[in-house]
C-alpha atoms as a PDB file:
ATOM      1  CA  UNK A   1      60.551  65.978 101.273  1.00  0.00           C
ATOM      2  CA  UNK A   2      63.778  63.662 101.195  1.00  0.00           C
ATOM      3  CA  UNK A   3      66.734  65.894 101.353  1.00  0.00           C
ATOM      4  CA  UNK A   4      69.178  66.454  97.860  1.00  0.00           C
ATOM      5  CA  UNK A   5      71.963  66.087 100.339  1.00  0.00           C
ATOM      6  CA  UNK A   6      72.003  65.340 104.219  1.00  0.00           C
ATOM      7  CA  UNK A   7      74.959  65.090 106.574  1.00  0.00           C
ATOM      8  CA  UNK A   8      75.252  64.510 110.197  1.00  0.00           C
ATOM      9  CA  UNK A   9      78.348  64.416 112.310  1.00  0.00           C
ATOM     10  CA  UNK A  10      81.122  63.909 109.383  1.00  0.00           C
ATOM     11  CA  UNK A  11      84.126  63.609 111.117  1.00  0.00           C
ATOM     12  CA  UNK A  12      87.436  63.038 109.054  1.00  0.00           C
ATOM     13  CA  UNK A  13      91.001  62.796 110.193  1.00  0.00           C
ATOM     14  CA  UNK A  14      94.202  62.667 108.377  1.00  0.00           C
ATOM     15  CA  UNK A  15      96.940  62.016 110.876  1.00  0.00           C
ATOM     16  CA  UNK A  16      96.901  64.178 113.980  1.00  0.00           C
ATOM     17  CA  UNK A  17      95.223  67.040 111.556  1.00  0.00           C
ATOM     18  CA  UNK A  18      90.999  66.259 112.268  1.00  0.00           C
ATOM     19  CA  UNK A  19      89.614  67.865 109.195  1.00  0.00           C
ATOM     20  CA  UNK A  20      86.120  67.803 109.715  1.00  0.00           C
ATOM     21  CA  UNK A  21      84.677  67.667 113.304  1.00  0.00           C
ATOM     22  CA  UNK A  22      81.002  67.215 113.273  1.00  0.00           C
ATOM     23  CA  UNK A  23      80.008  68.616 110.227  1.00  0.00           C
ATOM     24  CA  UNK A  24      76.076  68.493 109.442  1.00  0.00           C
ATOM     25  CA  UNK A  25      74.659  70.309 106.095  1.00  0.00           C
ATOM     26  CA  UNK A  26      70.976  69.468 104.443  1.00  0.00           C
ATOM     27  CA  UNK A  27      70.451  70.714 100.775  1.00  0.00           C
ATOM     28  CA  UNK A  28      66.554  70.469  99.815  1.00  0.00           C
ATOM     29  CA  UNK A  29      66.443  69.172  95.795  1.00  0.00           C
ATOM     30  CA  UNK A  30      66.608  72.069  93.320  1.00  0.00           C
ATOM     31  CA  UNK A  31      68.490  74.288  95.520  1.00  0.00           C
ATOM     32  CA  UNK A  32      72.154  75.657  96.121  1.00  0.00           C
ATOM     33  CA  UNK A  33      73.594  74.627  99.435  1.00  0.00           C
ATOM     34  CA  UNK A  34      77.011  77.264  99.474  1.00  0.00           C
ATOM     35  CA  UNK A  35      79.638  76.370 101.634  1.00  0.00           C
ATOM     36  CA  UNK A  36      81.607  79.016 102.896  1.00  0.00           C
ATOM     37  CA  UNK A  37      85.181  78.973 104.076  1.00  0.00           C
ATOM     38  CA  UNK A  38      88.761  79.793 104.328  1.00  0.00           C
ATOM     39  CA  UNK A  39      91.648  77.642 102.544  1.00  0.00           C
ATOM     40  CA  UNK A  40      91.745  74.077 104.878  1.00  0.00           C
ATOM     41  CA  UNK A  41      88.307  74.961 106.640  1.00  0.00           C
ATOM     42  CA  UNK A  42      87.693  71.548 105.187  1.00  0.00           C
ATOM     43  CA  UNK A  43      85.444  72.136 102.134  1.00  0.00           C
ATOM     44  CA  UNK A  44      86.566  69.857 100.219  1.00  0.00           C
ATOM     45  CA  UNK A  45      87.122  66.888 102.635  1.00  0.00           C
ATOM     46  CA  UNK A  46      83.461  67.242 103.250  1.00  0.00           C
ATOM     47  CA  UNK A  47      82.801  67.453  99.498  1.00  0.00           C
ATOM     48  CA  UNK A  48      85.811  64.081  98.436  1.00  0.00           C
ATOM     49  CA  UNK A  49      83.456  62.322 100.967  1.00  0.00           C
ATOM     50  CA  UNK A  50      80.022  63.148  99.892  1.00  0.00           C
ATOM     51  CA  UNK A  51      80.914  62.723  96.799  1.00  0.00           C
ATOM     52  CA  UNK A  52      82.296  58.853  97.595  1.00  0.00           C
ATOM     53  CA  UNK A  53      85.545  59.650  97.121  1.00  0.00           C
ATOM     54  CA  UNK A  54      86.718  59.797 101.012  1.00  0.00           C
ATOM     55  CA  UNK A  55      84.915  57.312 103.611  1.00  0.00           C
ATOM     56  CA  UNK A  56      84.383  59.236 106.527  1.00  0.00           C
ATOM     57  CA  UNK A  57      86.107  58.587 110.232  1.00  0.00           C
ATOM     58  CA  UNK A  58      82.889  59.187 112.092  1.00  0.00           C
ATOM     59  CA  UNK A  59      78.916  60.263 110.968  1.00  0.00           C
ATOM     60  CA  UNK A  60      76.798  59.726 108.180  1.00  0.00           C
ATOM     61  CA  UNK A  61      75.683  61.319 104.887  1.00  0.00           C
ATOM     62  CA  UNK A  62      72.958  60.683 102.066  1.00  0.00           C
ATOM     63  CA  UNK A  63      72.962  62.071  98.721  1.00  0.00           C
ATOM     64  CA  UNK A  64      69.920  61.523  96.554  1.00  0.00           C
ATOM     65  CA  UNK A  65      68.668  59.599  99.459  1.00  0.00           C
ATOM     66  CA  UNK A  66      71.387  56.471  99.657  1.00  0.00           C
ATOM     67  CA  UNK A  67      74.196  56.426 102.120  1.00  0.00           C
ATOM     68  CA  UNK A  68      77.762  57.348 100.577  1.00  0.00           C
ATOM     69  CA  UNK A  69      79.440  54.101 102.281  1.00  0.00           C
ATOM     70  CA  UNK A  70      77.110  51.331 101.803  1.00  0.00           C
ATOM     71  CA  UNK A  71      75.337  52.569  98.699  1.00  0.00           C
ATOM     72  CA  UNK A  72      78.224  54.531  96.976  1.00  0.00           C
ATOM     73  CA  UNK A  73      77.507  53.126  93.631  1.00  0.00           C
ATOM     74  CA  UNK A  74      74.062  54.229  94.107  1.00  0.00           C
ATOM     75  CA  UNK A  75      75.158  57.762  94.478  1.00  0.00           C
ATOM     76  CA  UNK A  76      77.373  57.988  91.853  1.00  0.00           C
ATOM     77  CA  UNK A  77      74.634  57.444  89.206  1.00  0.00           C
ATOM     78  CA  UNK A  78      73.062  60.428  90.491  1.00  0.00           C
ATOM     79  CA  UNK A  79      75.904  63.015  91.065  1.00  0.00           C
ATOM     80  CA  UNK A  80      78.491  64.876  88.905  1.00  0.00           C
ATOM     81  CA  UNK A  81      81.362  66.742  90.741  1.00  0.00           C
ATOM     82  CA  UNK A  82      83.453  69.585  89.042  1.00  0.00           C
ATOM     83  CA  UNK A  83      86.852  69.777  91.504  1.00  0.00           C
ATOM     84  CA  UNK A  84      89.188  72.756  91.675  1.00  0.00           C
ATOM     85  CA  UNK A  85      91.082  71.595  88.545  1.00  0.00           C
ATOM     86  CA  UNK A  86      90.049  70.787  85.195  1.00  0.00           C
ATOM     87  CA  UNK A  87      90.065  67.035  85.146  1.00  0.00           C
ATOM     88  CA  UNK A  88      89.507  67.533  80.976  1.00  0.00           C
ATOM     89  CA  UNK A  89      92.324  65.466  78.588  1.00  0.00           C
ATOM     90  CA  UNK A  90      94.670  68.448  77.741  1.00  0.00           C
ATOM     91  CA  UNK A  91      95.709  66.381  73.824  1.00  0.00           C
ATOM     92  CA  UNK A  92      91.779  65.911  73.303  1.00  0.00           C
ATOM     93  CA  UNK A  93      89.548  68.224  71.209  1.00  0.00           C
ATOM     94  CA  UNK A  94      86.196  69.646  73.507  1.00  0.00           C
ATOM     95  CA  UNK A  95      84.022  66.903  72.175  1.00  0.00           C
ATOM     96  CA  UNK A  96      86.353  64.570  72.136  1.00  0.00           C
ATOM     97  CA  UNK A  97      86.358  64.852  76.055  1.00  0.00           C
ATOM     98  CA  UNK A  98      82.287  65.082  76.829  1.00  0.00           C
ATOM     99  CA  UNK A  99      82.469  61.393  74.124  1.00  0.00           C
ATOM    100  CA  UNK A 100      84.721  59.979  76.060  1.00  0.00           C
ATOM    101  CA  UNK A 101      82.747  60.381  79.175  1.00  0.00           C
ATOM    102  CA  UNK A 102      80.060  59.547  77.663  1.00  0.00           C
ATOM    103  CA  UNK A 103      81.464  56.092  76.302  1.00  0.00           C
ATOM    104  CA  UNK A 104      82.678  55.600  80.050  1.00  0.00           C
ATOM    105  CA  UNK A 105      79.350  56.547  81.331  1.00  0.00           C
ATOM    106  CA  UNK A 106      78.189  53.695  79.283  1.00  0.00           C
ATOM    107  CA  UNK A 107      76.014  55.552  76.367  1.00  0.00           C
ATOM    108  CA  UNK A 108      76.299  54.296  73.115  1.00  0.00           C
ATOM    109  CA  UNK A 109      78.648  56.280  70.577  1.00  0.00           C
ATOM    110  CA  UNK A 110      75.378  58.073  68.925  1.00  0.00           C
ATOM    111  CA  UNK A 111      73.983  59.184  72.280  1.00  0.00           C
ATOM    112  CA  UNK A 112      77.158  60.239  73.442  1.00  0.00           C
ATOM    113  CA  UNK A 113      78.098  62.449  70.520  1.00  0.00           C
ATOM    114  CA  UNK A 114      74.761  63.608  70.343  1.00  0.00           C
ATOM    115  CA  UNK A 115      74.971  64.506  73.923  1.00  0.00           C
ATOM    116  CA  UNK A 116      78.154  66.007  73.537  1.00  0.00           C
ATOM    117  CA  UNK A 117      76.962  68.090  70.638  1.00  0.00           C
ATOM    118  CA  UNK A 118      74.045  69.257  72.975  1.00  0.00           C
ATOM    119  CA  UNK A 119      76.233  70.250  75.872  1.00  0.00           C
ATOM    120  CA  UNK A 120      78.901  72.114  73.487  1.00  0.00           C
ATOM    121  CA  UNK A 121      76.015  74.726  72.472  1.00  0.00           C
ATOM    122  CA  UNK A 122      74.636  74.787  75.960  1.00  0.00           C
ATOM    123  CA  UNK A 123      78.377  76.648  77.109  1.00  0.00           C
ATOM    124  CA  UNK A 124      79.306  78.464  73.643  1.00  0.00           C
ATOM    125  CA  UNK A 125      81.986  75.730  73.152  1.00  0.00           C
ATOM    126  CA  UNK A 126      80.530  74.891  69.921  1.00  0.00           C
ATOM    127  CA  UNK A 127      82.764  76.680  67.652  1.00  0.00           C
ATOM    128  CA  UNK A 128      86.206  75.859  69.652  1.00  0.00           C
ATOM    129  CA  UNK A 129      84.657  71.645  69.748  1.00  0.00           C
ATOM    130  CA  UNK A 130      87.393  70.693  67.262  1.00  0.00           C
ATOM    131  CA  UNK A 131      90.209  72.484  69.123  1.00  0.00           C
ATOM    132  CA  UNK A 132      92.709  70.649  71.828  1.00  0.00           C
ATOM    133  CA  UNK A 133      91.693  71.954  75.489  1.00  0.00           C
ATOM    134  CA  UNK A 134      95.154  72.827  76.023  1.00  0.00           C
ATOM    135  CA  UNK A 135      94.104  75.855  73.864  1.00  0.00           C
ATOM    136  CA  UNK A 136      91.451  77.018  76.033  1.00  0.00           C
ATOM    137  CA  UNK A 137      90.889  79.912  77.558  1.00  0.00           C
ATOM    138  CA  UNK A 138      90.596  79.214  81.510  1.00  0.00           C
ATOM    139  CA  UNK A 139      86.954  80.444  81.640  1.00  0.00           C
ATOM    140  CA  UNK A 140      86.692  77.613  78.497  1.00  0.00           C
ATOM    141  CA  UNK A 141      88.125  74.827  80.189  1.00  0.00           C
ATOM    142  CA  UNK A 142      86.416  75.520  83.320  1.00  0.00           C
ATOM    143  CA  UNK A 143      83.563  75.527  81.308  1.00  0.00           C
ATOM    144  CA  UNK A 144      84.161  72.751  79.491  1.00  0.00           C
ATOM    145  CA  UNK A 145      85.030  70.965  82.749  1.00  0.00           C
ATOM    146  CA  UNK A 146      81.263  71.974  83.995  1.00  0.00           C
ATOM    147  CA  UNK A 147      79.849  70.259  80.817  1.00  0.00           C
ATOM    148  CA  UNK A 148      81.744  66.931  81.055  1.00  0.00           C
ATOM    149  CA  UNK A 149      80.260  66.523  84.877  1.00  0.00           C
ATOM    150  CA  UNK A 150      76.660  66.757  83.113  1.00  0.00           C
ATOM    151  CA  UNK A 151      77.162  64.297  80.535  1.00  0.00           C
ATOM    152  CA  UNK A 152      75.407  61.743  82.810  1.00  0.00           C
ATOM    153  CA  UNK A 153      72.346  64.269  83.256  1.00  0.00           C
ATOM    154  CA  UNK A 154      73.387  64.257  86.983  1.00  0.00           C
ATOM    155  CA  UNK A 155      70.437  65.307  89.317  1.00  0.00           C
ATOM    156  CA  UNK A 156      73.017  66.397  92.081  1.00  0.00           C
ATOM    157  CA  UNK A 157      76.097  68.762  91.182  1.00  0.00           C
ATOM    158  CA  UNK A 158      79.134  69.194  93.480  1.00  0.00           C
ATOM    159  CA  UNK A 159      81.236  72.352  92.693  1.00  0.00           C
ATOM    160  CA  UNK A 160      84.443  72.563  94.445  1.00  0.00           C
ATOM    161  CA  UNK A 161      85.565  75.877  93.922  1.00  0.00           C
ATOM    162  CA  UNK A 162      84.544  76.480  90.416  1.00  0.00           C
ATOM    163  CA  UNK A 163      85.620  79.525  89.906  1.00  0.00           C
ATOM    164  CA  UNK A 164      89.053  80.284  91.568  1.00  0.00           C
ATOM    165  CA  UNK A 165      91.524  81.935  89.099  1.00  0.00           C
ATOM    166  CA  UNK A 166      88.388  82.857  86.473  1.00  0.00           C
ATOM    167  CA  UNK A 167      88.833  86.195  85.220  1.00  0.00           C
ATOM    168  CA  UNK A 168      85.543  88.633  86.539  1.00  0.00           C
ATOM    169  CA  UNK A 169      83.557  87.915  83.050  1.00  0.00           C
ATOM    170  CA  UNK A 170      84.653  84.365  82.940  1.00  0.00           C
ATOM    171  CA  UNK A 171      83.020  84.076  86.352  1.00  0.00           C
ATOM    172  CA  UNK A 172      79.920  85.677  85.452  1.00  0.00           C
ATOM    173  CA  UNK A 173      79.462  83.567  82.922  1.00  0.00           C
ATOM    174  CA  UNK A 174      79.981  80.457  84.935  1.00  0.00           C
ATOM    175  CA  UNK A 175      77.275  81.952  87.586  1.00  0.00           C
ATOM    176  CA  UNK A 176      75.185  82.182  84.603  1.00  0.00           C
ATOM    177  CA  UNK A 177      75.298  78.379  84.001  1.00  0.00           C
ATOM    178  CA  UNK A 178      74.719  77.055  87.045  1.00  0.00           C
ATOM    179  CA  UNK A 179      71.406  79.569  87.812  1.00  0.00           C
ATOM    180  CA  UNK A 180      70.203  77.669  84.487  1.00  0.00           C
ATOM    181  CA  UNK A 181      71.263  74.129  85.981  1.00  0.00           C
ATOM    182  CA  UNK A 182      69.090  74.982  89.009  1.00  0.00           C
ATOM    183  CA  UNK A 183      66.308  76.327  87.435  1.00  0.00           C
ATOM    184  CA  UNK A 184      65.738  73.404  85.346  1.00  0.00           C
ATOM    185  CA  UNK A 185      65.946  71.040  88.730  1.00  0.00           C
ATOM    186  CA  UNK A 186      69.546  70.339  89.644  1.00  0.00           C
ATOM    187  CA  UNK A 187      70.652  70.261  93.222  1.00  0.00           C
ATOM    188  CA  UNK A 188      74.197  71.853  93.383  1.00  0.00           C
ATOM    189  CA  UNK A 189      76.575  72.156  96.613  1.00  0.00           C
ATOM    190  CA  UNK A 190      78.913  75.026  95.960  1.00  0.00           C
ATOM    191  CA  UNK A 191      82.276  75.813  98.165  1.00  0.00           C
ATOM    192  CA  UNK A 192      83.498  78.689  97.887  1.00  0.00           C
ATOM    193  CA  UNK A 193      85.919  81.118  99.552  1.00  0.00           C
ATOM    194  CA  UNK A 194      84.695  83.933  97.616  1.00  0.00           C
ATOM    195  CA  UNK A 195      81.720  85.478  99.256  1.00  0.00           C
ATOM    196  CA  UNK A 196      80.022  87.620  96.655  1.00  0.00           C
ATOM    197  CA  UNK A 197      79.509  84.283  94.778  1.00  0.00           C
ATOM    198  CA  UNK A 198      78.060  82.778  97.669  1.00  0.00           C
ATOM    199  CA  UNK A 199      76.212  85.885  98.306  1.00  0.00           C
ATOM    200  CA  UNK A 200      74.831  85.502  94.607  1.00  0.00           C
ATOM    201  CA  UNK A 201      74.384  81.764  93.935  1.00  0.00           C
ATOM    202  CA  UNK A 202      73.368  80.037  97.376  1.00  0.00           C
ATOM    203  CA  UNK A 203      70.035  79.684  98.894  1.00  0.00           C
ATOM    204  CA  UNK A 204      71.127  78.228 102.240  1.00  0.00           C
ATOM    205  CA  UNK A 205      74.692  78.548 103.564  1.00  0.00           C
ATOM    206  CA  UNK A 206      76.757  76.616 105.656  1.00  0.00           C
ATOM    207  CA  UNK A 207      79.491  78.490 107.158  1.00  0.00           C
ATOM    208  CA  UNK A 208      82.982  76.419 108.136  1.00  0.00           C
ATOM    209  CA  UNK A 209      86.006  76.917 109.722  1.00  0.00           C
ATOM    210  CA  UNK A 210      88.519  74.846 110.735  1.00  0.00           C
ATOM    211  CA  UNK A 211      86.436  71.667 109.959  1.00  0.00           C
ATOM    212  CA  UNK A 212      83.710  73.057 112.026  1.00  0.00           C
ATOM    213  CA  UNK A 213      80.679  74.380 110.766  1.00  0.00           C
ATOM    214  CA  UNK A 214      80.101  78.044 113.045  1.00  0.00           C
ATOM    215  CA  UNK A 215      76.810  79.205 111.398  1.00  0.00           C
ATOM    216  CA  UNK A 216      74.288  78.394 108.925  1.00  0.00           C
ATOM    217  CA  UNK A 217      71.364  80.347 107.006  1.00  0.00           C
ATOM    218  CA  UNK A 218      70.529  82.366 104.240  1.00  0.00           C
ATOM    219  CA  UNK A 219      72.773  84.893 103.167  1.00  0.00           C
ATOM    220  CA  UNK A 220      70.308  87.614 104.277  1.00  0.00           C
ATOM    221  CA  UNK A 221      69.573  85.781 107.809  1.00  0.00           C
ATOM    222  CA  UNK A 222      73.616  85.365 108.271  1.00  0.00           C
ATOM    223  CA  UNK A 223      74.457  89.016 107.135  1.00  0.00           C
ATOM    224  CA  UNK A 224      71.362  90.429 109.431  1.00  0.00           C
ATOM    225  CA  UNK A 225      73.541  88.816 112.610  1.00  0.00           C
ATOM    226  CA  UNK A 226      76.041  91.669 111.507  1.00  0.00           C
ATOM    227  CA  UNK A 227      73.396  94.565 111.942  1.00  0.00           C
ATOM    228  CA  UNK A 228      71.684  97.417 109.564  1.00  0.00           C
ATOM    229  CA  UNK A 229      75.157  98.604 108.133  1.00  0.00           C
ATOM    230  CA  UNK A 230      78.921  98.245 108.426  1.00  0.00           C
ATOM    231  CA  UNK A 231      81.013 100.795 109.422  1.00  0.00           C
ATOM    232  CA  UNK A 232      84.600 100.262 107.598  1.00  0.00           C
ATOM    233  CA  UNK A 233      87.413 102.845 108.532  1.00  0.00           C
ATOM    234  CA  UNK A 234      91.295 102.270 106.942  1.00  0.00           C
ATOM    235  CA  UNK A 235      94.112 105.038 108.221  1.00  0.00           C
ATOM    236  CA  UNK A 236      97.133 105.888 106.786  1.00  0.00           C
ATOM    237  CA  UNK A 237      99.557 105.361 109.312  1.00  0.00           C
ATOM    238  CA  UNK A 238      98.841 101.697 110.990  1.00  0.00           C
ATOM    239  CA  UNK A 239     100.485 103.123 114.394  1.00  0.00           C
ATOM    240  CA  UNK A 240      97.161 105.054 114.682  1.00  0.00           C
ATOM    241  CA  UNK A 241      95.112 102.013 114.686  1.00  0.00           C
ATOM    242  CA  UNK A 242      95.598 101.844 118.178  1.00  0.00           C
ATOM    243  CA  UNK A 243      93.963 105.342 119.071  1.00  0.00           C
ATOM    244  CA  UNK A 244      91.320 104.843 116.554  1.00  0.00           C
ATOM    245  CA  UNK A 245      89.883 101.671 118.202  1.00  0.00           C
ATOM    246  CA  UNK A 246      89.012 103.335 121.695  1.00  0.00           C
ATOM    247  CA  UNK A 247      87.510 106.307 119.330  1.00  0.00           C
ATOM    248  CA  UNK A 248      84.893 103.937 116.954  1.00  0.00           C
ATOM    249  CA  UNK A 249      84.484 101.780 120.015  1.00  0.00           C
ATOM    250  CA  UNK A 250      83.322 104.616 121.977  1.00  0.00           C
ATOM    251  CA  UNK A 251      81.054 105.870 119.107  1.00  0.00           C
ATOM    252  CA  UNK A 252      79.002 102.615 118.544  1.00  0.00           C
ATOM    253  CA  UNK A 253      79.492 100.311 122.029  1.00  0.00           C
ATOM    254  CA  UNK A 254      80.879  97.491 119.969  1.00  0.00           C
ATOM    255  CA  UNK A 255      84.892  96.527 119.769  1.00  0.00           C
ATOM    256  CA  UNK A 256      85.517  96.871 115.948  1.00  0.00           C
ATOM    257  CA  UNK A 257      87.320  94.113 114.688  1.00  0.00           C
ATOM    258  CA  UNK A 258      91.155  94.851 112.848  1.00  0.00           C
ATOM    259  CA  UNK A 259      92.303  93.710 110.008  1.00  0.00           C
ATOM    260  CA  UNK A 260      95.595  95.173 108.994  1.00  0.00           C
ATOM    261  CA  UNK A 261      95.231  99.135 108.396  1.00  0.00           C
ATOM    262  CA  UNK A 262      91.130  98.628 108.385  1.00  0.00           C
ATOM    263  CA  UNK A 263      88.875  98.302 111.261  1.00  0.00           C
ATOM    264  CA  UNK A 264      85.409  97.406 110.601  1.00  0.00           C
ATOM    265  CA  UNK A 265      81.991  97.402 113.156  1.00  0.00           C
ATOM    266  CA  UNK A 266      78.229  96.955 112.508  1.00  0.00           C
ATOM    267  CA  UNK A 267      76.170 100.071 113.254  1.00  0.00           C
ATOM    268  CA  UNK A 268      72.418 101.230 114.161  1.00  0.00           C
ATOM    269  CA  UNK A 269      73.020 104.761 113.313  1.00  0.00           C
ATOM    270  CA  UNK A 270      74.390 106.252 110.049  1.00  0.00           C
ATOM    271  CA  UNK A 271      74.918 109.419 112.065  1.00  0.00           C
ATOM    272  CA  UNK A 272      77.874 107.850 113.784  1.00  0.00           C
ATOM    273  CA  UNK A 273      79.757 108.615 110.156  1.00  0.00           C
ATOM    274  CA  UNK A 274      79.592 112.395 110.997  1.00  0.00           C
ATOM    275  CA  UNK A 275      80.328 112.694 114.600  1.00  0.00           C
ATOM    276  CA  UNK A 276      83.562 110.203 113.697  1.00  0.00           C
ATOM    277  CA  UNK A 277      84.917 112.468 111.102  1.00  0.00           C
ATOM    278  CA  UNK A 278      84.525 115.543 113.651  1.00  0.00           C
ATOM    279  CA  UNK A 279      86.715 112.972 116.209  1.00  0.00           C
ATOM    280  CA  UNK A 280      89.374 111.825 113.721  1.00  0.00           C
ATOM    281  CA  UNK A 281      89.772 115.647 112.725  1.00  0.00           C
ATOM    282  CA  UNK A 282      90.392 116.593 116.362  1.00  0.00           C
ATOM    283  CA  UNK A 283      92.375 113.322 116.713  1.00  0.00           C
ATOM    284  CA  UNK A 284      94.428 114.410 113.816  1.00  0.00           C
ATOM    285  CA  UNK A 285      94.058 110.781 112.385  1.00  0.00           C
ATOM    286  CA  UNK A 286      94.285 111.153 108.536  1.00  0.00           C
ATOM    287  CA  UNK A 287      92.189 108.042 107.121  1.00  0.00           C
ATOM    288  CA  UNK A 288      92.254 106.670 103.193  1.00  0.00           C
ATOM    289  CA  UNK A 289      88.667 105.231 103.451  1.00  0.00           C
ATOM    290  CA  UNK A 290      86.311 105.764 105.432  1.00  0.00           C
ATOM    291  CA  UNK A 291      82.310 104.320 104.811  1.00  0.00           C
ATOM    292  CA  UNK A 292      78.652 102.810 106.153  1.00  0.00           C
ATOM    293  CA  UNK A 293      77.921 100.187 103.841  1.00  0.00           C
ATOM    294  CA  UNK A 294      75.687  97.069 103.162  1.00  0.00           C
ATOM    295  CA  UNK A 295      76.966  93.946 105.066  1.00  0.00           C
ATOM    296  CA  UNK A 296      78.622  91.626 103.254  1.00  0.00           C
ATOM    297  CA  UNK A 297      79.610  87.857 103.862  1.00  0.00           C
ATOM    298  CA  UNK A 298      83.182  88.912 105.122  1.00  0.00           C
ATOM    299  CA  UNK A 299      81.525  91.089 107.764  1.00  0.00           C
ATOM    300  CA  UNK A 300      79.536  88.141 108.997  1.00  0.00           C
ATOM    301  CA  UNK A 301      82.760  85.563 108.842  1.00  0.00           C
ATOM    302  CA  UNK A 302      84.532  88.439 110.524  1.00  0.00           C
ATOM    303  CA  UNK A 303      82.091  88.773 113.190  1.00  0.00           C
ATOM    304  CA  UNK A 304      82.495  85.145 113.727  1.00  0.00           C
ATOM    305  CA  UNK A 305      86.072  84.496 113.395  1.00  0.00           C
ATOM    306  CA  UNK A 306      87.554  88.017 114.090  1.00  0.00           C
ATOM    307  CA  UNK A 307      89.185  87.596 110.680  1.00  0.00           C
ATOM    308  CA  UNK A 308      88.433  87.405 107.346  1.00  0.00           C
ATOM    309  CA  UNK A 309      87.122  84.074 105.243  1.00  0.00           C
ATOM    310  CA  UNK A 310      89.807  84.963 102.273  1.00  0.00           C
ATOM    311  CA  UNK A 311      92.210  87.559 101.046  1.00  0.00           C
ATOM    312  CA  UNK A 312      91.225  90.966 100.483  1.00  0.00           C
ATOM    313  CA  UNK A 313      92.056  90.687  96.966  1.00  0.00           C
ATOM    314  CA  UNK A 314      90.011  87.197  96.493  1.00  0.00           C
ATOM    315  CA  UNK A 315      86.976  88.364  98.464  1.00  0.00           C
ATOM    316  CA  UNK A 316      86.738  91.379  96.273  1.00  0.00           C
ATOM    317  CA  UNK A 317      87.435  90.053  93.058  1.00  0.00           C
END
């Protein structure tokens, strides 16, 4: 089967700054490829250039099966791209916008309003259709921004960062939409910094930082490299962090990687929980959390980068 989306070697440089640096990524059709990474791991380089948007320095890429240099035209029948910003008309009503890009898609003025109509009930826009999108709601325009990359019944999708600064239900709801996209045949690419949507939405993942990609897999494959369960400790004082590591290290033979007043290490044994709360007590180390959980995506970027893939607060919301 002819990949969705195929990449080998992208290498991209502005200035002295080499953005990408070998990237390769393969999305079979009718799946979700997630791309994971920090802000400037180069996400959406790779995306401006698979997308046609960006030629690249070095390597190759096919979307839909025809090269993004010499067949870009080709590719951009087949693709639709929502970027980290609404790119809707702010002084045009909701269908006014998907018309518009239908007109410029070249559809006559029936199909496109009759598209437009279709895509304004497929995302609960119908009843706010009439209103400017300056008086969305972000979760609307977002949503509305979704819809206009569809007009063109793309078989590939490109999401670059749909969701940052979406509310928690505006998010779900988004999440909702593109499981439907997929399970009706569309390919999508997702980046993302924010791994429980990755964790949710992707079938594969590709894994960057720094323009490099530094693992790939299934969620499940990438947070198995992490081990059974994470151990997560957080102490009130930070000056103890430095006779807590030698403690937890001793406990479970790994070196648990710091991040501010939190250290955090896979473990085999859930029994390690007691016997550390028996050594912090004779320590006299007063903690504020301490836990064995599930591994998550920031354990397994943490385990490769020794820091996290976004903020606390952004990987959590």
């Amino acid at each position: 089967m002819t990949p969705a989306i195929q990449a080998r070697g992208l290498v991209k440089n502005f200035g002295a700054t080499r953005a990408l640096d070998g990237v390769d990524l393969t999305a079979p059709p009718g799946t979700v490829l997630g791309v994971l990474g920090p802000n400037g791991a180069g996400k959406t380089t790779a995306v401006r250039i698979l997308t046609t948007l960006l030629a690249p320095d070095a390597g190759e890429a096919r979307v839909g099966g025809f090269d993004v240099v010499g067949q870009a035209a080709a590719v951009r029948r087949r693709i639709g791209l929502t970027g980290q910003y609404a790119a809707v008309d702010d002084k045009l009503t909701g269908r006014e916008n998907l018309v518009l890009i239908g007109r410029l898609l070249g559809l006559s003025r029936a199909a496109s309003r009759q598209r437009a109509g279709e895509l304004l009930g497929q995302f609960a826009l119908t009843e706010a259709a009439h209103r400017a999108a300056q008086t969305y709601s972000g979760g609307m325009r977002r949503r509305l921004d979704l819809a206009a990359s569809l007009v063109g019944r793309p078989a590939i999708l490109f999401l670059d960062e749909p969701t940052t600064g979406l509310d928690p239900r505006a998010r779900l709801q988004l999440w909702a939409l593109i499981r439907q996209l997929v399970a009706e045949g569309t390919t999508v690419l997702l980046t993302t910094q924010y791994l429980d949507e990755a964790d949710q939405l992707a079938d594969d993942l590709v894994v960057i930082d720094a323009g490099r990609v530094i693992a790939t897999g299934t969620p499940a494959a990438l947070k198995a490299r992490v081990g059974d369960r994470a151990l997560v400790v957080r102490v009130r004082d930070p000056a103890d962090i430095d006779r807590l590591r030698p403690i937890v290290a001793d406990l479970v033979g790994v070196e648990p990687q710091r991040d501010g007043d939190r250290l955090t290490t896979p473990v085999a044994d859930p029994g390690v929980l007691v016997e550390l709360v028996r050594r912090l007590d004779a320590a006299a180390i007063p903690v504020t959390d301490l836990a064995l959980r599930q591994p998550s995506l920031d354990d397994v970027f943490l385990a490769l980068t020794g820091r996290h893939a976004a903020p606390l607060d952004q990987a959590s919301a």
